[in-house]
Protein backbone atom coordinates (compact mmCIF):
# COMPACT_ATOMS: atom_id res chain seq x y z
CA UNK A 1 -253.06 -6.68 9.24
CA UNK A 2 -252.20 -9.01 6.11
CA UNK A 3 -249.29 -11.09 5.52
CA UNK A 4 -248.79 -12.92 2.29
CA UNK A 5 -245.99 -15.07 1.60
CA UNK A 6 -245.08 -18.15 -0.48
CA UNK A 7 -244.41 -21.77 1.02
CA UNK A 8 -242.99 -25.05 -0.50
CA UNK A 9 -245.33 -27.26 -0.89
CA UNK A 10 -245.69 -29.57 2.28
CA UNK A 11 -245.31 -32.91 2.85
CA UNK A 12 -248.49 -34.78 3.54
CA UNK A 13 -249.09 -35.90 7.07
CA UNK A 14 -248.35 -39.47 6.62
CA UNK A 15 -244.60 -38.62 5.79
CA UNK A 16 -244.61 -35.49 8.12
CA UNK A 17 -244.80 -37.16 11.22
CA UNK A 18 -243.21 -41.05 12.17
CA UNK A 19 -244.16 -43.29 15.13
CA UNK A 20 -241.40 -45.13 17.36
CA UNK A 21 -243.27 -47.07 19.65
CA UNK A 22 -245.87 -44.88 21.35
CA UNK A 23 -243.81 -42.14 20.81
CA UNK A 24 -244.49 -39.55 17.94
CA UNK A 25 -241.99 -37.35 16.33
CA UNK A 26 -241.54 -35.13 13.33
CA UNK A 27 -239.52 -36.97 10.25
CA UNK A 28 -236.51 -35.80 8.70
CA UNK A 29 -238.94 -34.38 5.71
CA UNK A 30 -240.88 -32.78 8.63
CA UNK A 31 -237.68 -30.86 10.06
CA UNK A 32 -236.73 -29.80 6.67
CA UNK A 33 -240.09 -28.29 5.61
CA UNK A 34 -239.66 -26.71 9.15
CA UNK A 35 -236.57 -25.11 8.37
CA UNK A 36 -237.25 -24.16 4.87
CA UNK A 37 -240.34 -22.12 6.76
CA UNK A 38 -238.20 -20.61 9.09
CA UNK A 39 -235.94 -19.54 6.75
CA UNK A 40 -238.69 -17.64 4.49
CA UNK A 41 -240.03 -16.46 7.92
CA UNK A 42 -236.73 -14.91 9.22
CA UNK A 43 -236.06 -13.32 4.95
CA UNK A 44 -238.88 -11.30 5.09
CA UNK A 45 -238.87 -9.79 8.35
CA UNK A 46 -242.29 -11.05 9.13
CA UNK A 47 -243.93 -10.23 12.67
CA UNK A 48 -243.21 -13.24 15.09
CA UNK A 49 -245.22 -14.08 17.82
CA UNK A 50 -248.85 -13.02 16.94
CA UNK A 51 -250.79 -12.84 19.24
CA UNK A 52 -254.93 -13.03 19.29
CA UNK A 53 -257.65 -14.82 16.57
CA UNK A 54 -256.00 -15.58 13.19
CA UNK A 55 -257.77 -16.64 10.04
CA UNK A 56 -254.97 -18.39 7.40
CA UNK A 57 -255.73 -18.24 3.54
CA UNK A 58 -253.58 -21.12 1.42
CA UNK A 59 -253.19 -21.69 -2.06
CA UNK A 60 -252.19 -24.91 -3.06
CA UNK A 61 -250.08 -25.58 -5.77
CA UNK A 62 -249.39 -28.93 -6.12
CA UNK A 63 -246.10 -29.74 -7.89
CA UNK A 64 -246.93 -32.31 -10.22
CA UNK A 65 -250.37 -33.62 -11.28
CA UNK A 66 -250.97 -36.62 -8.85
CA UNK A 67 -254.48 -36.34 -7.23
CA UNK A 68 -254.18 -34.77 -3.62
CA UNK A 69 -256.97 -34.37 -0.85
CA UNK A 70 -256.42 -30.37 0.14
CA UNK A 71 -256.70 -31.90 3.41
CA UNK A 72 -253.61 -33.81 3.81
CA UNK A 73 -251.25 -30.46 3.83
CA UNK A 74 -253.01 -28.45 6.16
CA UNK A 75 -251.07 -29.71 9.31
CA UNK A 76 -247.13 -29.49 8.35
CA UNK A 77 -247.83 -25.41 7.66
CA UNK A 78 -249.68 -24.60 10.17
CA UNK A 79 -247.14 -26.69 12.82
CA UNK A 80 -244.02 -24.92 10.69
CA UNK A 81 -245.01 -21.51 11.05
CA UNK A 82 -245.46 -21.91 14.98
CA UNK A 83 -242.16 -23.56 15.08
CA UNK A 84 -240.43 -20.76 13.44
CA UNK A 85 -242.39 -18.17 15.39
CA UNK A 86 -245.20 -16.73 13.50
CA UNK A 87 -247.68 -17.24 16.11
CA UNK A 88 -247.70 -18.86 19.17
CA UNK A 89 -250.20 -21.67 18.65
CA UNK A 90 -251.85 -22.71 15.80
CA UNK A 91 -255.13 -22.76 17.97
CA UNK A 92 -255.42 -19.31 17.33
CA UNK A 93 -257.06 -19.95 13.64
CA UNK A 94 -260.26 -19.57 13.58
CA UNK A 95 -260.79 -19.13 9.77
CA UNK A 96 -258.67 -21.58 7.32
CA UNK A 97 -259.44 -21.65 3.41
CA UNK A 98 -258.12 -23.98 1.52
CA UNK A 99 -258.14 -23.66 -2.21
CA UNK A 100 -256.23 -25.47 -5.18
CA UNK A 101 -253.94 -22.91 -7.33
């Protein structure tokens, strides 16, 4: 089975995730890119829950010309699509390509 879709661009993981303490938590960035996911999840009716090995294809399409590592936005998609459901853990990847669009 293949699923394509089309993501915001993330934030990177230095803004995605804040540090109180010892504790770790997403940032306010983080919970919006985590709803904008869901949101696109839940719109087109995509399978949740999947279940078994995965391999995950992204196309990066940075919104401006600022030099990016490729990287940096792997985390905040891969943690937003098991928050909204997708998948159950993004453990389950055993293939990711990452490729500037």
């Amino acid at each position: 089975m293949r699923i394509e879709f089309v993501l915001p661009y993330p934030p990177t993981v230095n803004t995605y995730w804040r540090r109180r303490g010892s504790t770790y938590f997403v940032s306010k960035a983080g919970e919006r890119y985590r709803r904008d996911v869901a949101l696109i999840v839940r719109q087109q009716r995509l399978k949740l829950n999947l279940s078994g090995r995965l391999a995950i294809k992204i196309i990066a399409e940075p919104p401006d010309k600022r030099r990016r590592d490729l990287d940096n936005i792997l985390k905040a998609p891969l943690d937003a699509l098991t928050h909204a459901g997708l998948l159950i853990d993004d453990e389950q990847f055993d293939e990711i390509n990452i490729v500037r669009g």
